[in-house]
N, C-alpha and C. Protein backbone atom coordinates (compact mmCIF):
# COMPACT_ATOMS: atom_id res chain seq x y z
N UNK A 1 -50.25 1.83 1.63
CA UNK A 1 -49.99 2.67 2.77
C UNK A 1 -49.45 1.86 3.94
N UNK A 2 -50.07 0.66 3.88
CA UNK A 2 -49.80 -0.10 5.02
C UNK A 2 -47.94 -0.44 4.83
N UNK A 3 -47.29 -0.71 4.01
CA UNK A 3 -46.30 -1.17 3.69
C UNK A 3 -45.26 -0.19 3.87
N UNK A 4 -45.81 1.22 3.46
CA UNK A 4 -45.10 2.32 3.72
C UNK A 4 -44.87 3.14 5.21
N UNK A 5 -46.09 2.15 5.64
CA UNK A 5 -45.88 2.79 7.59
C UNK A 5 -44.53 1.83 8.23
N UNK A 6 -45.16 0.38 7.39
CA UNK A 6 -43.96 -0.57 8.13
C UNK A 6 -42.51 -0.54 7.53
N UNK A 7 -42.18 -0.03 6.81
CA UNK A 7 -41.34 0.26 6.40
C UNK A 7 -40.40 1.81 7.22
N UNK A 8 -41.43 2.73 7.51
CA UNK A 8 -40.84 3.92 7.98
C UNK A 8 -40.62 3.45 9.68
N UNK A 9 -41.11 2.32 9.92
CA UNK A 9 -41.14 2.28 11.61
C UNK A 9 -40.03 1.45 11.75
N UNK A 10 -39.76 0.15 10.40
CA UNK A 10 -38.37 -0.14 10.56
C UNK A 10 -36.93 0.49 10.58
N UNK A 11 -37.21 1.56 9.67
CA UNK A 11 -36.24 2.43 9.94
C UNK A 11 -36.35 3.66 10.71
N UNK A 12 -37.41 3.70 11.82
CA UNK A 12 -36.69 4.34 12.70
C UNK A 12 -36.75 3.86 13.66
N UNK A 13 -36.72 2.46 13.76
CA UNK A 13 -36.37 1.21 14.73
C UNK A 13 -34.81 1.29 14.44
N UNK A 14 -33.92 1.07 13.49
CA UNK A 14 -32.59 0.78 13.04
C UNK A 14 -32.04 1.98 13.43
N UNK A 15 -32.52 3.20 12.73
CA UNK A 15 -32.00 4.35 13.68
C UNK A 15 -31.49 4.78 14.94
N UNK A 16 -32.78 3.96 15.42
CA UNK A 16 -33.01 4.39 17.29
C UNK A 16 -31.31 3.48 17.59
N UNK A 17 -31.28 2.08 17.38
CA UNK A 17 -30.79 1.43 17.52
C UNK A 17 -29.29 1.87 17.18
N UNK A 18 -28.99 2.49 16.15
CA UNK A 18 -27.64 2.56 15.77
C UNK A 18 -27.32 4.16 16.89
N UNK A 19 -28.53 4.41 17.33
CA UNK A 19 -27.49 5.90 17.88
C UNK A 19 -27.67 5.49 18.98
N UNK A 20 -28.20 4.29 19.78
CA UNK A 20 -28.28 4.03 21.13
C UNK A 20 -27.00 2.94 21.38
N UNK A 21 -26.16 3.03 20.30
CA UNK A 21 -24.96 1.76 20.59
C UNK A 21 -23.66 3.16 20.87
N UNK A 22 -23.29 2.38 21.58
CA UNK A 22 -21.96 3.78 21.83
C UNK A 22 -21.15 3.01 21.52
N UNK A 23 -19.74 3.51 21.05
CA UNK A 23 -18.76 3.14 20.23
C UNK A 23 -17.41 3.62 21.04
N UNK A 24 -16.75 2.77 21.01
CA UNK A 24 -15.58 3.16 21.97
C UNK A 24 -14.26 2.92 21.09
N UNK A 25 -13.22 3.40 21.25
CA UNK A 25 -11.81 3.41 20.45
C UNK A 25 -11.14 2.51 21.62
N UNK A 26 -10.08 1.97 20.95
CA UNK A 26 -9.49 1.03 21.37
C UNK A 26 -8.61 1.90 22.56
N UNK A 27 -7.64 1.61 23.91
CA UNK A 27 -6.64 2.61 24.95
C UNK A 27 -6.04 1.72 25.35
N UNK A 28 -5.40 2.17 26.04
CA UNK A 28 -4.05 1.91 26.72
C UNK A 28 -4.42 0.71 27.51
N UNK A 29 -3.77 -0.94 27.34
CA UNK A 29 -4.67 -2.17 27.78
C UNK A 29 -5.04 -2.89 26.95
N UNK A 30 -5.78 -2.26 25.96
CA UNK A 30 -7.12 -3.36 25.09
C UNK A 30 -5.60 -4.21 24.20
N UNK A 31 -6.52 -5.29 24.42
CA UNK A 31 -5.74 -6.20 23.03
C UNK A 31 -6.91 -6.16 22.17
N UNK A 32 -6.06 -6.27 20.49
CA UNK A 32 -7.03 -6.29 19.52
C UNK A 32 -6.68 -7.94 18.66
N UNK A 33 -7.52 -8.96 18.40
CA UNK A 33 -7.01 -10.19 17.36
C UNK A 33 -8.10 -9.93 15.95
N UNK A 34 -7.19 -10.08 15.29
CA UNK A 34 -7.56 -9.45 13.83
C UNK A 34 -7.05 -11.00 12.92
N UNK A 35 -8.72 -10.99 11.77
CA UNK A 35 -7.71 -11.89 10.74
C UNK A 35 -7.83 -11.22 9.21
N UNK A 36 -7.07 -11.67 8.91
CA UNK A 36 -6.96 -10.84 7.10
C UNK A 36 -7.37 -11.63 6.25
N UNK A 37 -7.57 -11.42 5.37
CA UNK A 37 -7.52 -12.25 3.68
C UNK A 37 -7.82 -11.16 2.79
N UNK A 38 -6.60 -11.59 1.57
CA UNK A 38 -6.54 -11.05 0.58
C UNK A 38 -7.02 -11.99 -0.93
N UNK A 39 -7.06 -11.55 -2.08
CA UNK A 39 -7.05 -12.85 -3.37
C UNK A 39 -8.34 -12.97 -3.08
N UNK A 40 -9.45 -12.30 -2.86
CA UNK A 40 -10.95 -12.06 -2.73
C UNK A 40 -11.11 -12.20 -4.38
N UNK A 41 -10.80 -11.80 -5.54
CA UNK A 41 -11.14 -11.42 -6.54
C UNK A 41 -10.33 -13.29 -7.57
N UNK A 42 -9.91 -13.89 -6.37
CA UNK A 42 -9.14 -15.09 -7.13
C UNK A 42 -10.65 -16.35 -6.91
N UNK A 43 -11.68 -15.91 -6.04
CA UNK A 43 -12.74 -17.05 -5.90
C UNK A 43 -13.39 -17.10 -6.78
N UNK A 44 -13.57 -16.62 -7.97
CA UNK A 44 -14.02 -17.20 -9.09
C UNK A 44 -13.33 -18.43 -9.91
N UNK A 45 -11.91 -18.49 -9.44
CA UNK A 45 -11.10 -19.33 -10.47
C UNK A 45 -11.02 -20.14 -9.09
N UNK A 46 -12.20 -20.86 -8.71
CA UNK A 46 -11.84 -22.02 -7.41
C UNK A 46 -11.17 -22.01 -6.55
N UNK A 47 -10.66 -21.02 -6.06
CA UNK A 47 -9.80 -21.16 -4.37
C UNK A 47 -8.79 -21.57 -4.70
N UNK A 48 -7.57 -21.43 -5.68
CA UNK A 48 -6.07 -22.40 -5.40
C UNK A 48 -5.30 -21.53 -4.50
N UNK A 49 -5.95 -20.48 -4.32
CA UNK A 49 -4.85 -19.68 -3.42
C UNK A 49 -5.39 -19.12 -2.17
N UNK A 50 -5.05 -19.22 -0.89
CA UNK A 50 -5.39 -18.77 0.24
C UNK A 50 -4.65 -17.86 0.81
N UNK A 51 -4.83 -16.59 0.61
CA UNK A 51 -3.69 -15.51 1.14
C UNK A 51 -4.42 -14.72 2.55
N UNK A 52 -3.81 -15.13 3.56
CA UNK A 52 -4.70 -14.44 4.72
C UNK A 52 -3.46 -14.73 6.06
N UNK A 53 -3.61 -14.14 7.23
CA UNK A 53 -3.31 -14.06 8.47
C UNK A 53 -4.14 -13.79 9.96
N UNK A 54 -3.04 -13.86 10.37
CA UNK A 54 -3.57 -13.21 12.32
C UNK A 54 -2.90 -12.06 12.65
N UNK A 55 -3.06 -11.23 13.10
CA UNK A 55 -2.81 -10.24 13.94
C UNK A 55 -3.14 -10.15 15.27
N UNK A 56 -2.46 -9.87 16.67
CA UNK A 56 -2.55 -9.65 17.74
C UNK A 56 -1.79 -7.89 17.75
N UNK A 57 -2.88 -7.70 18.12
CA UNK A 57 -2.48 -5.66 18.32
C UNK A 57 -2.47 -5.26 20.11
N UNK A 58 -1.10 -4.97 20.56
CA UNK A 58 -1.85 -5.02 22.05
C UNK A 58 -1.53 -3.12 22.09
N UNK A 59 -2.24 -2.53 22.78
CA UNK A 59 -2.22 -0.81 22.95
C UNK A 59 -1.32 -0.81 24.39
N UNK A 60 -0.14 0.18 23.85
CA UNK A 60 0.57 0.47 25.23
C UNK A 60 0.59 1.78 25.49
N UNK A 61 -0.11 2.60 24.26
CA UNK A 61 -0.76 3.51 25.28
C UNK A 61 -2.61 4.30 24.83
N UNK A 62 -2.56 5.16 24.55
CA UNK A 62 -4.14 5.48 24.06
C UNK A 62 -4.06 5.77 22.63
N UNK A 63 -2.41 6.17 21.96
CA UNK A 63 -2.34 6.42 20.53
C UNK A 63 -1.56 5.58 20.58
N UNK A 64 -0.98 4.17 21.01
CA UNK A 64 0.50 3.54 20.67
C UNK A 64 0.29 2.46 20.66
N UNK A 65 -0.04 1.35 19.71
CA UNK A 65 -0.19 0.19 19.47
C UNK A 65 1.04 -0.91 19.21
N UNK A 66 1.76 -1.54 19.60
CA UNK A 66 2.39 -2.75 18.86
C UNK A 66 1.68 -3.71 18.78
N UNK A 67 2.25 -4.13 17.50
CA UNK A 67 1.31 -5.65 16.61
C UNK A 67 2.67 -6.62 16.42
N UNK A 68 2.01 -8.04 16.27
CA UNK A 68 2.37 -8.69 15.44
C UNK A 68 1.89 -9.79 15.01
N UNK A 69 2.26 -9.99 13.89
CA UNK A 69 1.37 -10.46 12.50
C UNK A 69 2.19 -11.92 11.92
N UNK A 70 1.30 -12.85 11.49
CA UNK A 70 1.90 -14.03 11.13
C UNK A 70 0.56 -13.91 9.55
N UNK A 71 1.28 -14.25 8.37
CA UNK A 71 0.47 -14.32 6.99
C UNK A 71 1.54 -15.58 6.45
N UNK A 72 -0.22 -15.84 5.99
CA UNK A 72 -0.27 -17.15 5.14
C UNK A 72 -0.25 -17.09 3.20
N UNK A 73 0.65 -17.51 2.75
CA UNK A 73 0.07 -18.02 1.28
C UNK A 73 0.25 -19.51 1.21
N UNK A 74 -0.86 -19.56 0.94
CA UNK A 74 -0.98 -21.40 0.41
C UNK A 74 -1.74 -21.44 -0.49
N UNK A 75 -0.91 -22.35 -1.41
CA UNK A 75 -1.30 -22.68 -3.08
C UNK A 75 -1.92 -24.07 -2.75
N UNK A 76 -3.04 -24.46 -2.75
CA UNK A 76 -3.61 -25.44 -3.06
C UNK A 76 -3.78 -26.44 -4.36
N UNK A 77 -3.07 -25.89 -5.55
CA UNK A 77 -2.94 -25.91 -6.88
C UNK A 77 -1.86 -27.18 -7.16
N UNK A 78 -1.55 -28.05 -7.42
CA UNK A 78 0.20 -28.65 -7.54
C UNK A 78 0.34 -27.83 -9.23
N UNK A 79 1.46 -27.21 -9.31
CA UNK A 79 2.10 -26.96 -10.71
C UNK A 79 3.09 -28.10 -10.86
N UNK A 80 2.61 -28.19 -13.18
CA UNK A 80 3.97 -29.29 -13.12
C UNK A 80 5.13 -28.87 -13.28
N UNK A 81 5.23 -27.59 -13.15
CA UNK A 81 6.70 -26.99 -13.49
C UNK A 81 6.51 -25.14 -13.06
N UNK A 82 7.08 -25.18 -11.70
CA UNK A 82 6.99 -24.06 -11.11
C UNK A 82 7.92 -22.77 -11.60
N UNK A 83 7.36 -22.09 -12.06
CA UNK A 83 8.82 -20.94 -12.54
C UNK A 83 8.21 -19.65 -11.96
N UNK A 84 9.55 -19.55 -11.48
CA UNK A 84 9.38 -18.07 -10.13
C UNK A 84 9.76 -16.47 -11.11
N UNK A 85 11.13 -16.60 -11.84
CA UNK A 85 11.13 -15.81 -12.97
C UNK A 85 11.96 -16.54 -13.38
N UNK A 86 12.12 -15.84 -14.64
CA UNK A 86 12.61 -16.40 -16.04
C UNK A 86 13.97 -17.04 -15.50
N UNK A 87 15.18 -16.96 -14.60
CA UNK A 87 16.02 -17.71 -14.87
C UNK A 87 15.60 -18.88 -13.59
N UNK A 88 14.34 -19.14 -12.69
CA UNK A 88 14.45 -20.01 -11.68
C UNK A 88 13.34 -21.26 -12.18
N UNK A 89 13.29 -22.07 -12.82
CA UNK A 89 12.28 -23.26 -12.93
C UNK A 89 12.47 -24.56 -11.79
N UNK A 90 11.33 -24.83 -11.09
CA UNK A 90 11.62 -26.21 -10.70
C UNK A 90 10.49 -27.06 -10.87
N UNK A 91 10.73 -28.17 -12.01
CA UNK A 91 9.75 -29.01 -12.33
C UNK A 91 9.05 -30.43 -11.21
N UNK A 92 8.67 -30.84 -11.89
CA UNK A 92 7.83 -31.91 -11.04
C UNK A 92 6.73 -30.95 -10.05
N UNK A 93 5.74 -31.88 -9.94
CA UNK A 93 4.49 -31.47 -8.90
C UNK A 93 5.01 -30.52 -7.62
N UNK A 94 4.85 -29.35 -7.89
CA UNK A 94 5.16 -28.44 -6.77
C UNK A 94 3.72 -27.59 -6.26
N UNK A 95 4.24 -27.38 -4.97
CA UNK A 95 3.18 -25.83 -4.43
C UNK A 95 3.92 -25.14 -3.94
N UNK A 96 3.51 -23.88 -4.15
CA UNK A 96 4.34 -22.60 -3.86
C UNK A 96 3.77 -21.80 -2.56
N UNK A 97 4.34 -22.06 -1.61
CA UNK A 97 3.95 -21.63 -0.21
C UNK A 97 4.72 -20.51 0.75
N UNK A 98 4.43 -19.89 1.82
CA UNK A 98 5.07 -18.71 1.66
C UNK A 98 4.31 -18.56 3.33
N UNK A 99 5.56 -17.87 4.01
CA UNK A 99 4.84 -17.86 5.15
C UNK A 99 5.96 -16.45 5.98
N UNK A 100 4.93 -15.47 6.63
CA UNK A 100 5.98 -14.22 7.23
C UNK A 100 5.79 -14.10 8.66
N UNK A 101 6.33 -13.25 9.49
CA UNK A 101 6.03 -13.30 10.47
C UNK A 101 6.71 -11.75 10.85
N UNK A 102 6.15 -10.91 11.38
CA UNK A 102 6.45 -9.54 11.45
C UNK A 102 6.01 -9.33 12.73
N UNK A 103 6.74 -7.52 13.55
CA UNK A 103 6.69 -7.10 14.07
C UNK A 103 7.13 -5.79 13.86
N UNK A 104 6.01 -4.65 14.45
CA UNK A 104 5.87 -3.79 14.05
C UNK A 104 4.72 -2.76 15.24
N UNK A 105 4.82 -1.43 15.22
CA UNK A 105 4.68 -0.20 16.00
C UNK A 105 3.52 0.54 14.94
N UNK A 106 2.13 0.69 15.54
CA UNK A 106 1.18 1.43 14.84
C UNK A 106 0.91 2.84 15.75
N UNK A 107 1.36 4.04 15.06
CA UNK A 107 0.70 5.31 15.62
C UNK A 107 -0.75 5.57 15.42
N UNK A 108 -1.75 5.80 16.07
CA UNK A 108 -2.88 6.15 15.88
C UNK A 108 -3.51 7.59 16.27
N UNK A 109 -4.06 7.88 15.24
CA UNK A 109 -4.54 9.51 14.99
C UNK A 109 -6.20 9.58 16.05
N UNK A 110 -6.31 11.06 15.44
CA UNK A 110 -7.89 11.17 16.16
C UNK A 110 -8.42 10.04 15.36
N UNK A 111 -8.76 10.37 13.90
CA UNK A 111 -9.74 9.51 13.27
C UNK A 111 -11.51 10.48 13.78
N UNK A 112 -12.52 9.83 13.69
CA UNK A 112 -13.85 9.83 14.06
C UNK A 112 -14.10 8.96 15.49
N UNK A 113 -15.42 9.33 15.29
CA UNK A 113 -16.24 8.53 16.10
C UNK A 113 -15.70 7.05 15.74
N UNK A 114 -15.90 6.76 14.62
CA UNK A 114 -16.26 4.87 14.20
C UNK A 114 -14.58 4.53 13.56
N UNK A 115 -13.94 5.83 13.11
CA UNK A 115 -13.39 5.64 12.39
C UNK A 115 -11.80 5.55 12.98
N UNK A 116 -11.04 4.49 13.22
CA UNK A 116 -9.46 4.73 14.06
C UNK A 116 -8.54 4.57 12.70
N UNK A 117 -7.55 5.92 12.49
CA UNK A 117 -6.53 5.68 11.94
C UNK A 117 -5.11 6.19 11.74
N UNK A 118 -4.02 5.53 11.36
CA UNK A 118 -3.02 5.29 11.98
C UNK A 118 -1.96 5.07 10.84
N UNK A 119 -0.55 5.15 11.24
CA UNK A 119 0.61 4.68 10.81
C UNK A 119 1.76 4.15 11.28
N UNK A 120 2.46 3.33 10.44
CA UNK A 120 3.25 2.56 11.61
C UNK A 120 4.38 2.37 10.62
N UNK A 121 5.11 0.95 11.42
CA UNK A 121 6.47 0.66 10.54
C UNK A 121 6.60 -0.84 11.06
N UNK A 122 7.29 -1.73 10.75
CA UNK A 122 7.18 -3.25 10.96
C UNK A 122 8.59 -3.52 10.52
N UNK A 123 9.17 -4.64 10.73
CA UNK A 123 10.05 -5.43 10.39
C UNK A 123 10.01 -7.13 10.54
N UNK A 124 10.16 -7.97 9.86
CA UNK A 124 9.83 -9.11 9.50
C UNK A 124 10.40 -9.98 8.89
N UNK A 125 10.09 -11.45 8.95
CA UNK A 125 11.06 -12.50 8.31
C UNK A 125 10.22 -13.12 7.58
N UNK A 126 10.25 -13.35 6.21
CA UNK A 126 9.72 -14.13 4.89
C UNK A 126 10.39 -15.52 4.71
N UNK A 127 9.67 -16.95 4.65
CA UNK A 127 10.32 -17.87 3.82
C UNK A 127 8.98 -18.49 3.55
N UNK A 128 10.03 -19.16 2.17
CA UNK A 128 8.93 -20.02 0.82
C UNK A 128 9.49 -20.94 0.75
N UNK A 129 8.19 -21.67 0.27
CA UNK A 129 8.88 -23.19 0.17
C UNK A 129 9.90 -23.13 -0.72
N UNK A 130 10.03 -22.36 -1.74
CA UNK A 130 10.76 -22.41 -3.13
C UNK A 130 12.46 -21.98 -2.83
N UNK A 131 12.61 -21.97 -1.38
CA UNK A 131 13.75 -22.56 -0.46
C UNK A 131 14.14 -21.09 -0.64
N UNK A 132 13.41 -19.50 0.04
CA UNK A 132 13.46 -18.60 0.20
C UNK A 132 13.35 -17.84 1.40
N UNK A 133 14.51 -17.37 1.68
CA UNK A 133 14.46 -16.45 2.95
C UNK A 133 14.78 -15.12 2.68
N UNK A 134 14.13 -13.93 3.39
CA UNK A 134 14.17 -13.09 3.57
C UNK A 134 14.19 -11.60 4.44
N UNK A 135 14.69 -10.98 4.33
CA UNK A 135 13.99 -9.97 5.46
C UNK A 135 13.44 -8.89 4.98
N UNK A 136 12.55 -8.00 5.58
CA UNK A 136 11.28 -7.07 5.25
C UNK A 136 11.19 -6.01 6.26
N UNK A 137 11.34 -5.01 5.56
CA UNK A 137 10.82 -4.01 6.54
C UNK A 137 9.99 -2.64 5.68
N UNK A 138 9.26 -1.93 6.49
CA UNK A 138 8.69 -0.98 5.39
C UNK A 138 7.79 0.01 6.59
N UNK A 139 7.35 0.83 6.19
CA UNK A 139 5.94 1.71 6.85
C UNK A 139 4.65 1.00 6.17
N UNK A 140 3.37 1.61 6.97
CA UNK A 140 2.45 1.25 6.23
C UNK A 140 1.41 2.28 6.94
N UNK A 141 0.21 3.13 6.37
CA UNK A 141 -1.00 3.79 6.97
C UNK A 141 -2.42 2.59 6.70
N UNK A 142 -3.19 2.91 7.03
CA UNK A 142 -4.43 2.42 7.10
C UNK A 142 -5.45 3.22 8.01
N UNK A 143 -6.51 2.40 8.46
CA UNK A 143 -8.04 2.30 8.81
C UNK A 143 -8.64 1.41 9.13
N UNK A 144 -9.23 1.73 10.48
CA UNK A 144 -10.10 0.34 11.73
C UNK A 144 -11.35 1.52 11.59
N UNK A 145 -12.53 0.63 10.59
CA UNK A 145 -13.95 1.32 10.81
C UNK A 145 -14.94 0.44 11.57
N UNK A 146 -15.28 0.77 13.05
CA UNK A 146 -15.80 0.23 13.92
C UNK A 146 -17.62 0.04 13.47
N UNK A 147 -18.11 -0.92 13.72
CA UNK A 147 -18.83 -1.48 13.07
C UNK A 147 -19.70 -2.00 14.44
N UNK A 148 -19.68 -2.01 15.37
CA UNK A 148 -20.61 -2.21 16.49
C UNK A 148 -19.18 -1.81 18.24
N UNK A 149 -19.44 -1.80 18.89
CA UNK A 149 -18.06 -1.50 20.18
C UNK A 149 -17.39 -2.68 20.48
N UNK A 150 -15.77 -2.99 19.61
CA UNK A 150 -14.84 -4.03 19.44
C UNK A 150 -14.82 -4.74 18.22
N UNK A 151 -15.79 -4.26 17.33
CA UNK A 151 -16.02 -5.41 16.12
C UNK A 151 -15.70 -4.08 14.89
N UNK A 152 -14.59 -4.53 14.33
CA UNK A 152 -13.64 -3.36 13.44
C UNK A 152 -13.64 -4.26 12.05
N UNK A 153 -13.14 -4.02 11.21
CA UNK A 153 -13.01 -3.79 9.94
C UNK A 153 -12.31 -2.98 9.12
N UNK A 154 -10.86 -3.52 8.12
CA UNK A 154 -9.86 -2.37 7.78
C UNK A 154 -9.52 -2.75 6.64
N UNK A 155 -8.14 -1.73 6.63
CA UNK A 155 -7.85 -2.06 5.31
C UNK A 155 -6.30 -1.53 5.77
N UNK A 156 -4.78 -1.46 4.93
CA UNK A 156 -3.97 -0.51 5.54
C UNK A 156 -3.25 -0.88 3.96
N UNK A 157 -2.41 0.00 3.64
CA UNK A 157 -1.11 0.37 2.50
C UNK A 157 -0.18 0.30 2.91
N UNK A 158 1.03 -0.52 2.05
CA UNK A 158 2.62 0.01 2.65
C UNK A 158 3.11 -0.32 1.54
N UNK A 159 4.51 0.10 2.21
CA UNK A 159 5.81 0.15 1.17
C UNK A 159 6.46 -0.50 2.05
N UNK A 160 7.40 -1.71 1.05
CA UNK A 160 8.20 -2.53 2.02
C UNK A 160 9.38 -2.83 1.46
N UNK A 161 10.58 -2.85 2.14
CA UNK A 161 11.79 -3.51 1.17
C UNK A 161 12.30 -4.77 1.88
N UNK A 162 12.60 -5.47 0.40
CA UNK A 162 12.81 -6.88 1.00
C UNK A 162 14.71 -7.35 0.72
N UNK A 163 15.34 -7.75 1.84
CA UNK A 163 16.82 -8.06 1.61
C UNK A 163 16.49 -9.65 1.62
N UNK A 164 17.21 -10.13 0.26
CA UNK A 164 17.09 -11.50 0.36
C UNK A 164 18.07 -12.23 0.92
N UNK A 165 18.14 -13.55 1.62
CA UNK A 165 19.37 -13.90 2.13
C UNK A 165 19.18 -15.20 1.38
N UNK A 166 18.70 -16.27 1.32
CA UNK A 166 18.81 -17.19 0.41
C UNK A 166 17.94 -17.41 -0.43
N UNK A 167 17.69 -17.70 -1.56
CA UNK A 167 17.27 -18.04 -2.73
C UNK A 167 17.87 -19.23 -3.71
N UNK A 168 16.88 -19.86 -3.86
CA UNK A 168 17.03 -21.48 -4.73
C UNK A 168 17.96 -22.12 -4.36
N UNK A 169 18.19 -22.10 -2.76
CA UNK A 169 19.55 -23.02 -2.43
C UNK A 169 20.50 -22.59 -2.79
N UNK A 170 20.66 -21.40 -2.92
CA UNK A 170 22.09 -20.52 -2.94
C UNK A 170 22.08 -19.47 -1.89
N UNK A 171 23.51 -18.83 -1.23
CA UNK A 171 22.81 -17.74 -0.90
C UNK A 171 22.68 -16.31 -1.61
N UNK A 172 22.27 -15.80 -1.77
CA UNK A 172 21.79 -14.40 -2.24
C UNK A 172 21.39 -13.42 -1.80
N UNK A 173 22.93 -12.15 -1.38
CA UNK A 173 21.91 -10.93 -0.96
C UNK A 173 21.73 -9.57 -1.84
N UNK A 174 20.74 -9.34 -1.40
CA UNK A 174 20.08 -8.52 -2.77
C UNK A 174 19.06 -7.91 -2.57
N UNK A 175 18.99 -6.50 -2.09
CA UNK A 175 17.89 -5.85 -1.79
C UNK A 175 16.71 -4.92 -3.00
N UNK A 176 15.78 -5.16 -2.68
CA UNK A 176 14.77 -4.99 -3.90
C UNK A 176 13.22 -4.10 -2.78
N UNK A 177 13.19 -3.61 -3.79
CA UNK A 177 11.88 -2.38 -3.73
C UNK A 177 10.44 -2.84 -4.16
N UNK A 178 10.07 -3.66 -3.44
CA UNK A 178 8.47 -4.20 -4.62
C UNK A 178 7.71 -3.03 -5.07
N UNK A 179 7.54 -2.03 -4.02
CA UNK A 179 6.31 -0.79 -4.42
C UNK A 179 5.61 -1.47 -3.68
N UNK A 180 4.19 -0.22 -3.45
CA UNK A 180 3.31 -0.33 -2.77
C UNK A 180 2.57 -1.71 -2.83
N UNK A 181 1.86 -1.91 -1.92
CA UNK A 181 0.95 -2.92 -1.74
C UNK A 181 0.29 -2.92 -0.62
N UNK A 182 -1.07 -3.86 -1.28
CA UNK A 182 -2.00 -3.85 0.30
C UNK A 182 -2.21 -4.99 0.82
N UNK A 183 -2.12 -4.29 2.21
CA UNK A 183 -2.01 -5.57 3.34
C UNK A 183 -3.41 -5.57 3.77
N UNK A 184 -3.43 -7.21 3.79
CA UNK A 184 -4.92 -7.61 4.22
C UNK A 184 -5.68 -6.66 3.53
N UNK A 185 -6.56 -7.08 2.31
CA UNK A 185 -7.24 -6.18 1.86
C UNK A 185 -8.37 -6.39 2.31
N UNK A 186 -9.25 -7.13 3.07
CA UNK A 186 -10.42 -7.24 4.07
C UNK A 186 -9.80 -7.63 5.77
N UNK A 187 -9.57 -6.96 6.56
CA UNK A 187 -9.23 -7.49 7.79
C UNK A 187 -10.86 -7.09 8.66
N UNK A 188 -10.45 -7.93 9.54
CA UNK A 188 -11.94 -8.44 10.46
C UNK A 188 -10.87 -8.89 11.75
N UNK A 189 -11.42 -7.93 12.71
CA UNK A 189 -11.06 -7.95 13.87
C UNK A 189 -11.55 -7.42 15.63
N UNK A 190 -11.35 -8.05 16.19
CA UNK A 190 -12.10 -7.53 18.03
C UNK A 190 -11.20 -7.42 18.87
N UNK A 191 -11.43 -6.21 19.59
CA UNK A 191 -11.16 -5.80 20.96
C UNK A 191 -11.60 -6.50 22.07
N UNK A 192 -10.43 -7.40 22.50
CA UNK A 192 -11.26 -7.86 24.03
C UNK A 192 -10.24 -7.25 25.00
């Protein structure tokens, strides 16, 4: 009995507590810095890959956000013979690295109480070490689930198309459709 009182008084200690925190949505002013990482499901096979970024979100108005975003891939791995697809190989000790840098316009909806969400559109510049440049643009929706007042947590989807301008030390233009994908599939971020 005793275990079952302390138990019911902890939770309505946590209770009290979660409805006495007020929760505020981000307006017109707030900056938001956000970081991402994706390849969550690659830490079993030792970390060779680090896929993550920053985000700076500043609100210019109470639904109108611009962002922009700098993402990281880094291969920690050396390959002895890197092949990108079937007609591009480059041997000897390589890492395959990759770095973007975007800008981009987020609309934001009612959403909930905890819950802010939104859609937007971005445009952006891609290069890899594997002597790749590119450009990117696409939409994307998502979700900021507020988790105490400024301390968020998301996730967002897009579609992006990429025009290549050089590839393997040639140039190459050539526009291509990847399909969907998700950005930052854990983002962690605050409102100051």
């Amino acid at each position: 009995m005793n275990k079952f009182l302390s138990l019911a008084l902890m939770m309505a200690l946590f209770v009290s507590f979660a409805k006495a925190q007020s929760i505020t949505k981000p307006v017109k002013g707030d900056r938001l810095f956000e970081l991402s990482a994706a390849g969550i499901n690659d830490i079993g096979a030792g970390l060779n890959a680090t896929r993550g970024g920053l985000m700076i979100r500043d609100f210019i108005s109470d639904k109108k956000a611009r962002r922009i975003a700098a993402n990281f891939n880094l291969q920690f791995e050396l390959f002895d013979s890197l092949t990108i697809n079937p007609e591009f190989t480059r041997p000897g000790k390589k890492r395959f690295n990759e770095f973007s840098l975007s800008y981009g316009i987020e609309n934001h909806m009612k959403g909930s109480n905890r819950m802010s969400t939104y859609w937007g559109y971005a445009g952006g510049l891609n290069l890899a070490s594997t002597d790749f440049i590119a450009l990117s643009g696409g939409a994307f929706t998502g979700f900021d689930y507020y988790l105490a007042d400024g301390l968020y947590i998301g996730t967002e989807v897009g579609y992006n198309a990429i025009l290549t301008i050089r590839e393997y030390k040639q140039s190459a233009l050539g526009l291509s459709l990847p399909g969907a994908a998700m950005n930052g599939a854990f983002r962690l971020g605050y409102r100051f």
